[in-house]
N, C-alpha and C. Protein backbone atom coordinates (compact mmCIF):
# COMPACT_ATOMS: atom_id res chain seq x y z
N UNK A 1 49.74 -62.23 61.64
CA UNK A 1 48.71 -62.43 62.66
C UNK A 1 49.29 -62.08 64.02
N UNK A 2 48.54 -60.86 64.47
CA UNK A 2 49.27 -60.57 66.12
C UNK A 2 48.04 -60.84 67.18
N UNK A 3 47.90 -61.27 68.17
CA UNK A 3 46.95 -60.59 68.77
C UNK A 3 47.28 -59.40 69.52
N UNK A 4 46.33 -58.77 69.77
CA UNK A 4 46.61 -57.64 70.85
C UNK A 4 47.31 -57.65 72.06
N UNK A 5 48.16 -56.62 72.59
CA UNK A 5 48.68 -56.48 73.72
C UNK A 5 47.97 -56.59 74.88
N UNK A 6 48.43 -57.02 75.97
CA UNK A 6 47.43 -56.74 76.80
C UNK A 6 47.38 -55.35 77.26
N UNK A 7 46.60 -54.58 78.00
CA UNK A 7 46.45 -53.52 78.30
C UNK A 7 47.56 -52.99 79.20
N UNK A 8 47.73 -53.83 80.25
CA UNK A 8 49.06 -53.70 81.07
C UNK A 8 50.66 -53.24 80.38
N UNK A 9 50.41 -54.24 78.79
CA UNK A 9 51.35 -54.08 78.46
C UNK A 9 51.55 -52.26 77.55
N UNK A 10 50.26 -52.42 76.87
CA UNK A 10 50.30 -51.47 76.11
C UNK A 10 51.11 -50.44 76.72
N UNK A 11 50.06 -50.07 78.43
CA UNK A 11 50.41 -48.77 79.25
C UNK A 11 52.28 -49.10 79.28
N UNK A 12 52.80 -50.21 79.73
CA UNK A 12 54.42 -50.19 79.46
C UNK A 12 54.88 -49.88 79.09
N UNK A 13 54.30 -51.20 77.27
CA UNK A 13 55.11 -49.99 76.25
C UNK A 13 55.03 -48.46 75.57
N UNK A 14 53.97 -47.81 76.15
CA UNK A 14 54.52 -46.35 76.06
C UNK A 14 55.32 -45.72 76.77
N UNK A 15 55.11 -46.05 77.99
CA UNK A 15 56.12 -45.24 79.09
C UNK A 15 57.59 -45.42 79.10
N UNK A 16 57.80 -47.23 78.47
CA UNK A 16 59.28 -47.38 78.21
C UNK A 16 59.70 -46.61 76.59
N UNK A 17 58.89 -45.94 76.33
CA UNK A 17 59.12 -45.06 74.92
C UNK A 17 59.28 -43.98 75.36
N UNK A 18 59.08 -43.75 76.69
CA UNK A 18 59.27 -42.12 76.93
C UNK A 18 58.59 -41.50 77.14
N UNK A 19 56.93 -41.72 77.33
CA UNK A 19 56.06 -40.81 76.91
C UNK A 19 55.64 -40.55 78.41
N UNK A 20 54.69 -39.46 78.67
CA UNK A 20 53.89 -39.63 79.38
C UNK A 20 52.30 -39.61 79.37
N UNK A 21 51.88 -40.49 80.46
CA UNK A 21 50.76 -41.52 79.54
C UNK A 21 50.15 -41.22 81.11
N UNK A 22 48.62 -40.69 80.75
CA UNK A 22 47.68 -40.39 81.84
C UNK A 22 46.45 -41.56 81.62
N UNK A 23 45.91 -42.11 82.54
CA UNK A 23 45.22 -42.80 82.65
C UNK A 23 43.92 -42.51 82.70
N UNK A 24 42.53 -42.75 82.20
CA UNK A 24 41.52 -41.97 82.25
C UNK A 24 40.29 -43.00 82.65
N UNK A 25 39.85 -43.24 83.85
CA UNK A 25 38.79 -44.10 84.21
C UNK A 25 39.25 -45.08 83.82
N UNK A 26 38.11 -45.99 83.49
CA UNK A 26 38.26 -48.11 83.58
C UNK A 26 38.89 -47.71 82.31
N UNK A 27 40.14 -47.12 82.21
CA UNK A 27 40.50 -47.29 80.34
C UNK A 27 40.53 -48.87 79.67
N UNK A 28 40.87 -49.32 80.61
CA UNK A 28 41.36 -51.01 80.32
C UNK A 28 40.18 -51.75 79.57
N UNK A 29 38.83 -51.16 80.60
CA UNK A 29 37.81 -52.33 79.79
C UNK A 29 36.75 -51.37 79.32
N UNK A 30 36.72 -50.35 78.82
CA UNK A 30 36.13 -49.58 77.92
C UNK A 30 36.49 -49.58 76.90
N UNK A 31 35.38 -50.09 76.14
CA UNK A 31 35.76 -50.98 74.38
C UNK A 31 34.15 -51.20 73.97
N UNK A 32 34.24 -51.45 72.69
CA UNK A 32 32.97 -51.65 71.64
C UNK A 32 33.47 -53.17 71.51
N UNK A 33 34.06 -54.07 72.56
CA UNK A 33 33.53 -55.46 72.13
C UNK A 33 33.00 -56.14 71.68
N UNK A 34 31.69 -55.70 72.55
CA UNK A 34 30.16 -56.56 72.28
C UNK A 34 29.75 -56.45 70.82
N UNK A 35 30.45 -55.63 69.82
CA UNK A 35 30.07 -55.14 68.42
C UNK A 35 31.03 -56.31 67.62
N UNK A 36 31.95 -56.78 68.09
CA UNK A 36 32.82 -57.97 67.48
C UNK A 36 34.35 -57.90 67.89
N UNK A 37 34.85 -58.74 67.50
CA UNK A 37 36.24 -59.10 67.55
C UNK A 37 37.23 -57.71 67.96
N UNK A 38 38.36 -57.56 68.58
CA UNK A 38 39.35 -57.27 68.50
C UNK A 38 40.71 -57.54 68.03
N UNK A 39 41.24 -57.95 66.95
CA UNK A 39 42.38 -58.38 66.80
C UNK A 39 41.88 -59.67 65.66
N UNK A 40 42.74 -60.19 64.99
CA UNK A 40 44.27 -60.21 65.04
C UNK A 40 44.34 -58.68 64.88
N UNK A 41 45.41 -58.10 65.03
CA UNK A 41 46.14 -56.54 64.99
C UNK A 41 47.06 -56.55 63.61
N UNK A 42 47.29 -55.65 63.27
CA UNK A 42 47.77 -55.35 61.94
C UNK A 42 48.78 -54.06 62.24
N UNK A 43 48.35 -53.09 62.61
CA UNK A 43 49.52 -51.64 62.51
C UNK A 43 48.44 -51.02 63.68
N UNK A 44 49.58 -49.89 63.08
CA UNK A 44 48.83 -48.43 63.77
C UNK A 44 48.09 -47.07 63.28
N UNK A 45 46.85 -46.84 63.51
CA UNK A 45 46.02 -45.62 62.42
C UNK A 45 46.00 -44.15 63.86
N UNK A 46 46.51 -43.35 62.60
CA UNK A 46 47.23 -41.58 63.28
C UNK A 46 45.55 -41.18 62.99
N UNK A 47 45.33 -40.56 63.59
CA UNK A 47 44.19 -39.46 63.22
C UNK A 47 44.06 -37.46 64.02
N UNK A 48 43.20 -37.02 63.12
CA UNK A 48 43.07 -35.92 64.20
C UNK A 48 41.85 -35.79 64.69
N UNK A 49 41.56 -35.13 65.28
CA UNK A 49 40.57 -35.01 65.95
C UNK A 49 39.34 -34.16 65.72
N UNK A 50 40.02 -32.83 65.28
CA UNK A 50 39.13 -31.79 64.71
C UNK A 50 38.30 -31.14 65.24
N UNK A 51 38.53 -30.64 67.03
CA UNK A 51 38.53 -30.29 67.68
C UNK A 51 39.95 -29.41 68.76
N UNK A 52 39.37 -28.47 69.24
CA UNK A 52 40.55 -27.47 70.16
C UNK A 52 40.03 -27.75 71.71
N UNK A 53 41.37 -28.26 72.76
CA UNK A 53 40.79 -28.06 73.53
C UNK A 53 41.11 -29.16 74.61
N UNK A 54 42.44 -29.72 75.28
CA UNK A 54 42.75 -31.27 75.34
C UNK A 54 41.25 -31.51 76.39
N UNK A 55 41.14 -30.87 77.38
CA UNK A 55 40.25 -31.71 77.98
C UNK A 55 38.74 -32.51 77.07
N UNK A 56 38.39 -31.51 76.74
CA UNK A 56 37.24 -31.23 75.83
C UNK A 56 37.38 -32.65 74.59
N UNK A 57 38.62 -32.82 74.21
CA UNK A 57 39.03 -33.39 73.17
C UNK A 57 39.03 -35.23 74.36
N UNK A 58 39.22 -35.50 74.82
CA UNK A 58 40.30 -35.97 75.82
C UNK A 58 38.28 -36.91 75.95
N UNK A 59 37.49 -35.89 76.85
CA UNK A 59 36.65 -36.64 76.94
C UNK A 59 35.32 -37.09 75.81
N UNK A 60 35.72 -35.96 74.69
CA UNK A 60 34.76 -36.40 73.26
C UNK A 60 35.51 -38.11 73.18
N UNK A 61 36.47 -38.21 72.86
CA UNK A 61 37.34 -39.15 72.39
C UNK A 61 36.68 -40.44 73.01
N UNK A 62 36.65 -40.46 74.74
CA UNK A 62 36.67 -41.32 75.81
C UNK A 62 34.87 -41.70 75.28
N UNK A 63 33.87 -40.74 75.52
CA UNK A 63 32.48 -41.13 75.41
C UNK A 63 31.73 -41.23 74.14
N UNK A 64 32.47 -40.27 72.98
CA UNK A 64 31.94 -40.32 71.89
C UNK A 64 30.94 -39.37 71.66
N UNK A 65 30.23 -39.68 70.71
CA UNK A 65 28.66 -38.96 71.05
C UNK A 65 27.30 -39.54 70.09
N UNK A 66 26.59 -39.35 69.92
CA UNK A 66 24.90 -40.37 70.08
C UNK A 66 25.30 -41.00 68.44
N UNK A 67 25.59 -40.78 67.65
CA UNK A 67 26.10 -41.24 66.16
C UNK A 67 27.31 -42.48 66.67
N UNK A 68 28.05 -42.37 67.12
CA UNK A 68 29.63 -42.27 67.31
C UNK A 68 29.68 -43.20 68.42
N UNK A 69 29.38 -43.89 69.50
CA UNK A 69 29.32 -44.05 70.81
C UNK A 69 31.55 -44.20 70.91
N UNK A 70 31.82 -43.76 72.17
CA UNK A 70 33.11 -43.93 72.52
C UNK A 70 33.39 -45.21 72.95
N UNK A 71 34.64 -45.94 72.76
CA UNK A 71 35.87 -45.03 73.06
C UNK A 71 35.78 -44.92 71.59
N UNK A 72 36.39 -43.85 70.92
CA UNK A 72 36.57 -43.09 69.69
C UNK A 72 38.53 -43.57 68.98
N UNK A 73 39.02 -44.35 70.29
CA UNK A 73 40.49 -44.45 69.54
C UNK A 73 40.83 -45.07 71.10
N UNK A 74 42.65 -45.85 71.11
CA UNK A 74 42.94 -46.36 72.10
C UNK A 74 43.98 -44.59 72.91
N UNK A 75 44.30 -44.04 72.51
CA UNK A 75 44.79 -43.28 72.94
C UNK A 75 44.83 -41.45 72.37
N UNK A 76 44.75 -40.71 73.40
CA UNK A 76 44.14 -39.17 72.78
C UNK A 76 45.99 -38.24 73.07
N UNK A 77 46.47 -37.63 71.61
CA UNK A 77 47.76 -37.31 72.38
C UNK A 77 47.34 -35.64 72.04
N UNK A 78 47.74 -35.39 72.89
CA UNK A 78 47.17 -33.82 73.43
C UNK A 78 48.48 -32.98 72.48
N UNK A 79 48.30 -31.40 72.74
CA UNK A 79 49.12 -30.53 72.32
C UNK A 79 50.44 -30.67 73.26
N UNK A 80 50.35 -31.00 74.21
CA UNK A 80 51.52 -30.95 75.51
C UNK A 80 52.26 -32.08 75.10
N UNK A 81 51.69 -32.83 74.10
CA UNK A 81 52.16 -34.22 74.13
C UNK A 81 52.29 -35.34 75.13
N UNK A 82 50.88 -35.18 76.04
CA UNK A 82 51.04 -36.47 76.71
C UNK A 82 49.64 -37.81 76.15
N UNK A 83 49.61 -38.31 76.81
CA UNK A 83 48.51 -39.64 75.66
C UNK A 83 47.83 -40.16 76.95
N UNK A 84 46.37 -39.88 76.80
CA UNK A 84 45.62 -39.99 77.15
C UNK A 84 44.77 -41.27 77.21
N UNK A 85 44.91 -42.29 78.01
CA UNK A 85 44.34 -43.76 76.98
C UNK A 85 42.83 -43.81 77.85
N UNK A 86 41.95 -43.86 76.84
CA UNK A 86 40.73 -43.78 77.25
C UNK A 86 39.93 -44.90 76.54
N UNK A 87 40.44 -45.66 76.22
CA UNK A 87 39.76 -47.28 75.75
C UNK A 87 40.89 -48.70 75.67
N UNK A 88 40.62 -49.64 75.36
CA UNK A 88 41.37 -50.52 74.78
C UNK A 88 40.27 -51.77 74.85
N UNK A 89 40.35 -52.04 73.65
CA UNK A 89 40.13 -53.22 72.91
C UNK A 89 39.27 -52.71 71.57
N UNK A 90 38.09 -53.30 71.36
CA UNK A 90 37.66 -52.60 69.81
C UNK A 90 37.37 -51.06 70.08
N UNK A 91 37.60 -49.85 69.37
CA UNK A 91 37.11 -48.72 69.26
C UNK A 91 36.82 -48.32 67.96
N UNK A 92 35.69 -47.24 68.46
CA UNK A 92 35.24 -47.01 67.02
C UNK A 92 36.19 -45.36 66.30
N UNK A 93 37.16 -45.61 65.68
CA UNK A 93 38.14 -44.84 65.37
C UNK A 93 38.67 -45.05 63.37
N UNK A 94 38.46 -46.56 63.30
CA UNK A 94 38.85 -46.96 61.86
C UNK A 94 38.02 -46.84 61.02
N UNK A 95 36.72 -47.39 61.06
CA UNK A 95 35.59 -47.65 60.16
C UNK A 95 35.92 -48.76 59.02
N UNK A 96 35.24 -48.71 57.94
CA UNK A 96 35.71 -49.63 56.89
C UNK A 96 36.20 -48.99 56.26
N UNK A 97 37.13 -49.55 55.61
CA UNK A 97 38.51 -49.12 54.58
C UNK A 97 38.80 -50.35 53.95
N UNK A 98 39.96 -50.40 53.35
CA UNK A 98 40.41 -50.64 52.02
C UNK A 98 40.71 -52.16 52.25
N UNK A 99 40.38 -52.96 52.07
CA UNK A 99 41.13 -54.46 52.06
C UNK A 99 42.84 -54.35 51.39
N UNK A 100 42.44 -53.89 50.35
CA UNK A 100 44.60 -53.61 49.58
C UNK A 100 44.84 -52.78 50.54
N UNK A 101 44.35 -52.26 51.11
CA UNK A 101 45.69 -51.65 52.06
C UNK A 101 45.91 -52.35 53.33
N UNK A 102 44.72 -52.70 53.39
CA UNK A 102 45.40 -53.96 54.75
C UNK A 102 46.04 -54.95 54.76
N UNK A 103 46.22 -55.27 53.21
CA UNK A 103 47.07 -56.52 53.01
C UNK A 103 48.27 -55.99 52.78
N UNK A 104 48.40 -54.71 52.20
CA UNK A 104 49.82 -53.95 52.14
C UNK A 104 50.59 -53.44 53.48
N UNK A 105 49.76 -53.46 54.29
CA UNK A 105 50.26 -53.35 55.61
C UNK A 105 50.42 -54.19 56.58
N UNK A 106 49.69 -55.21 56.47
CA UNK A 106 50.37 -56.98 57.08
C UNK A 106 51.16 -57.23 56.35
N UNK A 107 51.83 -57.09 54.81
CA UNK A 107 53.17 -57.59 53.80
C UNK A 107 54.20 -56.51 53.96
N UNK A 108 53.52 -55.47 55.13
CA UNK A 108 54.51 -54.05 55.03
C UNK A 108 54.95 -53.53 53.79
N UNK A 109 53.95 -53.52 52.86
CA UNK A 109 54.23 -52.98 52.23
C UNK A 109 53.98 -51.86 51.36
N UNK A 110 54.94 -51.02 50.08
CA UNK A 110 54.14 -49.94 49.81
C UNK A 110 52.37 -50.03 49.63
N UNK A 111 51.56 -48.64 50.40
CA UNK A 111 50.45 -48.65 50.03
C UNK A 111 49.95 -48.29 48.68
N UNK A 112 48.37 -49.34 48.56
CA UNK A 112 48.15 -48.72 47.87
C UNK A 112 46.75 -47.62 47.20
N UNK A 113 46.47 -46.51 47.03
CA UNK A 113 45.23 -45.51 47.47
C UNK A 113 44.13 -46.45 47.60
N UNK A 114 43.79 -45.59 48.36
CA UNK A 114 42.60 -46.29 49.10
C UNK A 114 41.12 -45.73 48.27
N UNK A 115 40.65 -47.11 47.59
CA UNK A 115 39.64 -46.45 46.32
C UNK A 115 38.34 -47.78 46.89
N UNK A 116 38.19 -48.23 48.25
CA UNK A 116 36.93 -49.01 48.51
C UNK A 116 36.57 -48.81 49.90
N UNK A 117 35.56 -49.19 50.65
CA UNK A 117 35.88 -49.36 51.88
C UNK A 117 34.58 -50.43 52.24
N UNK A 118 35.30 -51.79 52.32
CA UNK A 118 34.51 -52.91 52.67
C UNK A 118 35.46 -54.38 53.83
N UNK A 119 36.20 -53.31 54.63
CA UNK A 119 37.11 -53.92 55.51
C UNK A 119 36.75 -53.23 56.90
N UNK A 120 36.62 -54.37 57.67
CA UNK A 120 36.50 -53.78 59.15
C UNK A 120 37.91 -53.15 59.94
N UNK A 121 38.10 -51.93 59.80
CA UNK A 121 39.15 -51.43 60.38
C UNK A 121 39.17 -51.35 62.07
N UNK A 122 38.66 -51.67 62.56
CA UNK A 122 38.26 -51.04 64.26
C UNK A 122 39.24 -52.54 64.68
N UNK A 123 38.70 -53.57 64.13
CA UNK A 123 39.17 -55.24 64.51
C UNK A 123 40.73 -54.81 64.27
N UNK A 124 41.44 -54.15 63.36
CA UNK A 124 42.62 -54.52 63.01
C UNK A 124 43.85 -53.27 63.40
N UNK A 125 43.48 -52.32 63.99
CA UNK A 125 44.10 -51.61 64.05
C UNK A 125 44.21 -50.73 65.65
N UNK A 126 45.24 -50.11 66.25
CA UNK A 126 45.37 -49.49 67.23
C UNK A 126 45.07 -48.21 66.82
N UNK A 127 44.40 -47.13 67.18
CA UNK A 127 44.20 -46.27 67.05
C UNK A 127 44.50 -44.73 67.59
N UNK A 128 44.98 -43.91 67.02
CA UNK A 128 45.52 -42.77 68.21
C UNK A 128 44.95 -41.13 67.83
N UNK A 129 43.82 -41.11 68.51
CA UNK A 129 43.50 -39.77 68.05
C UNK A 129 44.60 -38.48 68.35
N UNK A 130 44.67 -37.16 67.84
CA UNK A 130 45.85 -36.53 67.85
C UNK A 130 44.64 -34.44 68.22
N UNK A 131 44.91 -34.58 68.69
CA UNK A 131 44.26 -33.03 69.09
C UNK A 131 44.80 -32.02 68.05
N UNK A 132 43.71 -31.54 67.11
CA UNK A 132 44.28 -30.74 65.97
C UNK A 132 43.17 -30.73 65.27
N UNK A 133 42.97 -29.55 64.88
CA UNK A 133 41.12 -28.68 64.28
C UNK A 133 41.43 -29.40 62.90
N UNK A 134 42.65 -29.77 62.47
CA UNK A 134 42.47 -30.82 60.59
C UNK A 134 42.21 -29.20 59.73
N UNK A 135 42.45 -28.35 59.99
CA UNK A 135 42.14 -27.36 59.21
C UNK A 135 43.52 -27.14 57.79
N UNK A 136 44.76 -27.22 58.18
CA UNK A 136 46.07 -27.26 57.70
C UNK A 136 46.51 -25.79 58.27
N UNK A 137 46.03 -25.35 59.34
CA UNK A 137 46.74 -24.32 59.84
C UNK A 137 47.07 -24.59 61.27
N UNK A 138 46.36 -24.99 62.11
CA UNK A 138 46.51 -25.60 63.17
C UNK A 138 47.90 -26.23 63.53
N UNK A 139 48.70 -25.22 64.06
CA UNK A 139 49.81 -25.75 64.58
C UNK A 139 49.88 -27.22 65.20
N UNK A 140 50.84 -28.46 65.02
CA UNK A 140 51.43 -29.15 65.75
C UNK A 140 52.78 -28.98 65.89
N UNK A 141 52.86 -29.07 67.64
CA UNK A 141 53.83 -28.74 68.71
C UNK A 141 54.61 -29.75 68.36
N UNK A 142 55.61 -29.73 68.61
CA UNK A 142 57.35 -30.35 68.70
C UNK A 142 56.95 -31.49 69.54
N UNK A 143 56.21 -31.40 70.83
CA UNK A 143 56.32 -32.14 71.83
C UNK A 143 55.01 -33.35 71.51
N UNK A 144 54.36 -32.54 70.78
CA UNK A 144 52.77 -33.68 70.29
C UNK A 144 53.65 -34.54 68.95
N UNK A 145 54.45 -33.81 68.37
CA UNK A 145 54.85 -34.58 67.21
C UNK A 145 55.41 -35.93 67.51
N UNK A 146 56.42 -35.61 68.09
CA UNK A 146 57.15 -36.63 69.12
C UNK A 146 56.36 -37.43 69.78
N UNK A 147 55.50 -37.34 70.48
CA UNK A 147 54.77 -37.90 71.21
C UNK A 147 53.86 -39.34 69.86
N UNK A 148 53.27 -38.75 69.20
CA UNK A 148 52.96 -39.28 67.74
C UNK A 148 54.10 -40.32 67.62
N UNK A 149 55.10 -40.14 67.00
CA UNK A 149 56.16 -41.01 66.77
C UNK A 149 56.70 -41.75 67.62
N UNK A 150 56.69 -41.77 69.20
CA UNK A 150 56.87 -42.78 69.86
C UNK A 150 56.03 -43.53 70.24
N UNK A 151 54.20 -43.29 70.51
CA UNK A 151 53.57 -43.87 70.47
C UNK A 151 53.66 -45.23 69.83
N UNK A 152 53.43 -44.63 68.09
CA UNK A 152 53.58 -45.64 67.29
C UNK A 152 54.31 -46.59 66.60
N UNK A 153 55.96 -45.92 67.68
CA UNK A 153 57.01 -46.72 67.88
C UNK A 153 56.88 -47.69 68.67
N UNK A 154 56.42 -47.55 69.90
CA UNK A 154 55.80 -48.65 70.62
C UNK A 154 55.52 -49.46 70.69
N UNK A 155 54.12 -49.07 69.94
CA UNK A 155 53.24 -50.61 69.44
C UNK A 155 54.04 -51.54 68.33
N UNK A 156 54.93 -50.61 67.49
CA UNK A 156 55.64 -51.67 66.45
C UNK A 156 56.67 -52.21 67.02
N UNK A 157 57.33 -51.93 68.04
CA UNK A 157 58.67 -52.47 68.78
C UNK A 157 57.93 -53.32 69.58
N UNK A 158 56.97 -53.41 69.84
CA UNK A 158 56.11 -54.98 70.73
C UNK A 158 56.07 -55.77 69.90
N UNK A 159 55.60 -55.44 68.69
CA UNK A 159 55.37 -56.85 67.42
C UNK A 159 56.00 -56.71 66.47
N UNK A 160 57.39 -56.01 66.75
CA UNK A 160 58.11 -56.19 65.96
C UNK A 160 57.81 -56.49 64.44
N UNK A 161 56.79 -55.02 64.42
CA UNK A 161 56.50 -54.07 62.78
C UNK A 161 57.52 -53.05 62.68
N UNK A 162 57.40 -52.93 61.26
CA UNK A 162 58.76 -51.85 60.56
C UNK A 162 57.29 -50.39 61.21
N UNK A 163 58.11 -49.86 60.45
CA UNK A 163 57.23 -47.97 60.24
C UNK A 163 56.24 -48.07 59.17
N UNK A 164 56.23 -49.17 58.08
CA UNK A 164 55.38 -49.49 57.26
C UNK A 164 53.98 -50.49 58.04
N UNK A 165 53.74 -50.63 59.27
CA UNK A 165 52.34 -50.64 59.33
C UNK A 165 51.92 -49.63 60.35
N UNK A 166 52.59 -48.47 60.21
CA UNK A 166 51.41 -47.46 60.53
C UNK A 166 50.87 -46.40 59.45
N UNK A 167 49.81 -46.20 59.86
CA UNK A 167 48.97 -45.59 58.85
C UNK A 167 48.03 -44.34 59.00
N UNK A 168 47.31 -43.64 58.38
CA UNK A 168 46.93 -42.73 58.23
C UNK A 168 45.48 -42.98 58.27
N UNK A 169 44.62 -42.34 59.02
CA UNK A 169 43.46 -42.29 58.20
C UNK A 169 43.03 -42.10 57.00
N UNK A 170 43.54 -41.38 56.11
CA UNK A 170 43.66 -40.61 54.84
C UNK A 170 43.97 -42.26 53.73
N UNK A 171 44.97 -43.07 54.15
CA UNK A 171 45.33 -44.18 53.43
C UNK A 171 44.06 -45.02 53.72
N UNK A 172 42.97 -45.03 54.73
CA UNK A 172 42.46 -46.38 54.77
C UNK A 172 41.23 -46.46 54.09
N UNK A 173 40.40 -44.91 54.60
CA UNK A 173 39.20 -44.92 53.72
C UNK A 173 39.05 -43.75 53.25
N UNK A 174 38.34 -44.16 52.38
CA UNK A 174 38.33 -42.97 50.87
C UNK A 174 37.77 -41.71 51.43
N UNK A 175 38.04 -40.39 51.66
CA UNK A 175 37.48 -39.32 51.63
C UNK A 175 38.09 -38.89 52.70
N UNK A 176 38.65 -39.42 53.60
CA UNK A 176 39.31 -38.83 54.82
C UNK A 176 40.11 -38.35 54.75
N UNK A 177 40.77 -37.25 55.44
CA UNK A 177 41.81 -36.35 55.21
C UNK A 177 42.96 -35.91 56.56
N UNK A 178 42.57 -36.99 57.36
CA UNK A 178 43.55 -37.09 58.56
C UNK A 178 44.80 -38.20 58.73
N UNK A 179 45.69 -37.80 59.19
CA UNK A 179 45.87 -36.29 59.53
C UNK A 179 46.45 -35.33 58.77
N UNK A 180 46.05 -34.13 59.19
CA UNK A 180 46.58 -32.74 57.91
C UNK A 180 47.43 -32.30 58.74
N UNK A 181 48.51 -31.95 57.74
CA UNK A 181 49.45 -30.84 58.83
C UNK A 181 50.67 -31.37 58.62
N UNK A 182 51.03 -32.94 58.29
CA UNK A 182 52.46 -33.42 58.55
C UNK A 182 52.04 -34.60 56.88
N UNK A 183 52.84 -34.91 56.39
CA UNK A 183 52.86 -36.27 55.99
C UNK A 183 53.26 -37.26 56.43
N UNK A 184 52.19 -38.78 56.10
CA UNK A 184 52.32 -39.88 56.71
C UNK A 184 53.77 -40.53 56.42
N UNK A 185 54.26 -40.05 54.93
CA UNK A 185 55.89 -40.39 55.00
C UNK A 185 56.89 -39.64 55.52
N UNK A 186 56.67 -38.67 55.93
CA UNK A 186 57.41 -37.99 57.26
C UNK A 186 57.40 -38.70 58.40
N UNK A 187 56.53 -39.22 58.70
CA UNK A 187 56.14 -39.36 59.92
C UNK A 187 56.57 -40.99 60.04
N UNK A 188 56.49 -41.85 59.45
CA UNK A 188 57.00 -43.22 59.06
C UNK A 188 58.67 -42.98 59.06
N UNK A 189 59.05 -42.25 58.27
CA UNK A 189 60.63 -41.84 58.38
C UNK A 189 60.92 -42.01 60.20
N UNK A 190 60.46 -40.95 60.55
CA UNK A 190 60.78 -40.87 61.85
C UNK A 190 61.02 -41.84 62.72
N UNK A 191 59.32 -42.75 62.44
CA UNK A 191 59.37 -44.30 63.11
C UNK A 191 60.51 -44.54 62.52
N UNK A 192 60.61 -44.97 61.35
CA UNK A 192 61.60 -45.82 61.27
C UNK A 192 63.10 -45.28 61.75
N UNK A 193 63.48 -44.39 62.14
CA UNK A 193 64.56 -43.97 62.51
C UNK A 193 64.62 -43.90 64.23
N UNK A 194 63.89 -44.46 65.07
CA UNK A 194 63.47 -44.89 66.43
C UNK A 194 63.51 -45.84 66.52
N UNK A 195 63.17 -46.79 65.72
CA UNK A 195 63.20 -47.92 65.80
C UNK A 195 64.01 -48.90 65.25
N UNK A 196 65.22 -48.27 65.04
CA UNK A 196 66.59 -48.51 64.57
C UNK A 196 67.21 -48.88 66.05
């Protein structure tokens, strides 16, 4: 059981990770609250975006659109690799997913496929959209990769989570396929080798 960071802190702990972190309007209190709870917090969910284009991407993310309303995720990390935070508190980025995997990821532990989706993911998770068309050709940059991995180093070095509660879209609910391009155990390796 975590609760959430505060916003102040969040913006900290990225910047003491290294990153650079642009600020985008009231990011602080732009949130899907009023829809329910934020927190307790659990990990961190990678996504892409499926779109070209950081600005373009940057403000889909921030407003959303008439299906979708924004913020779409707590932070947008561009091709340049900098992170864009354009919400914090509930966003609509998780959807419902898997209850076993949320319990495998509060026990940190191995997941397991994600075959339901009757769990409120938005309440439990930080979210980081990632600029990338999801096609599997779509280059990711050295500097976005990185950027990815310290992010979500971050948030686990605040609440002192392993690399096993961050997660994939692809792990939470059934049919999703983000992000393409890297694997989520690549990418967990990494955390966990930062956060050593």
């Amino acid at each position: 059981m975590a609760s959430p960071m505060s916003a102040g802190g969040f913006l900290s702990g990225l910047r003491a990770e290294g990153l650079t972190v642009v600020e985008v309007g009231n990011w602080r209190h732009h949130n899907r609250n009023h829809k329910g709870p934020w927190g307790p917090v659990h990990g961190v969910m990678i996504h892409h975006t499926v779109t070209s284009g950081s600005e373009h991407t940057v403000e889909l993310c921030r407003d959303g659109y008439a299906e979708l309303p924004g913020p779409l995720c707590h932070g947008v990390i561009t091709k340049d690799g900098r992170v864009h935070l354009v919400g914090y508190g509930r966003a609509n980025h998780a959807g419902l997913g898997d209850d076993d995997v949320l319990r495998a990821v509060i026990a940190e532990k191995t997941l397991p496929p994600d075959n339901e989706a009757n769990t409120d993911g938005n309440r439990h998770f930080y979210g980081f959209e990632c600029e990338n068309l999801g096609d599997g050709k779509d280059p990711w940059p050295a500097a976005q990769l990185d950027a990815i991995e310290k992010a979500a180093a971050a948030v686990c070095r605040h609440h002192g989570w392993t690399e096993r509660s961050v997660i994939g879209h692809l792990e939470w609910q059934p049919g999703k396929v983000d992000p393409r391009g890297f694997t989520m155990a690549w990418l967990r390796e990494r955390i966990r080798e930062r956060l050593k």
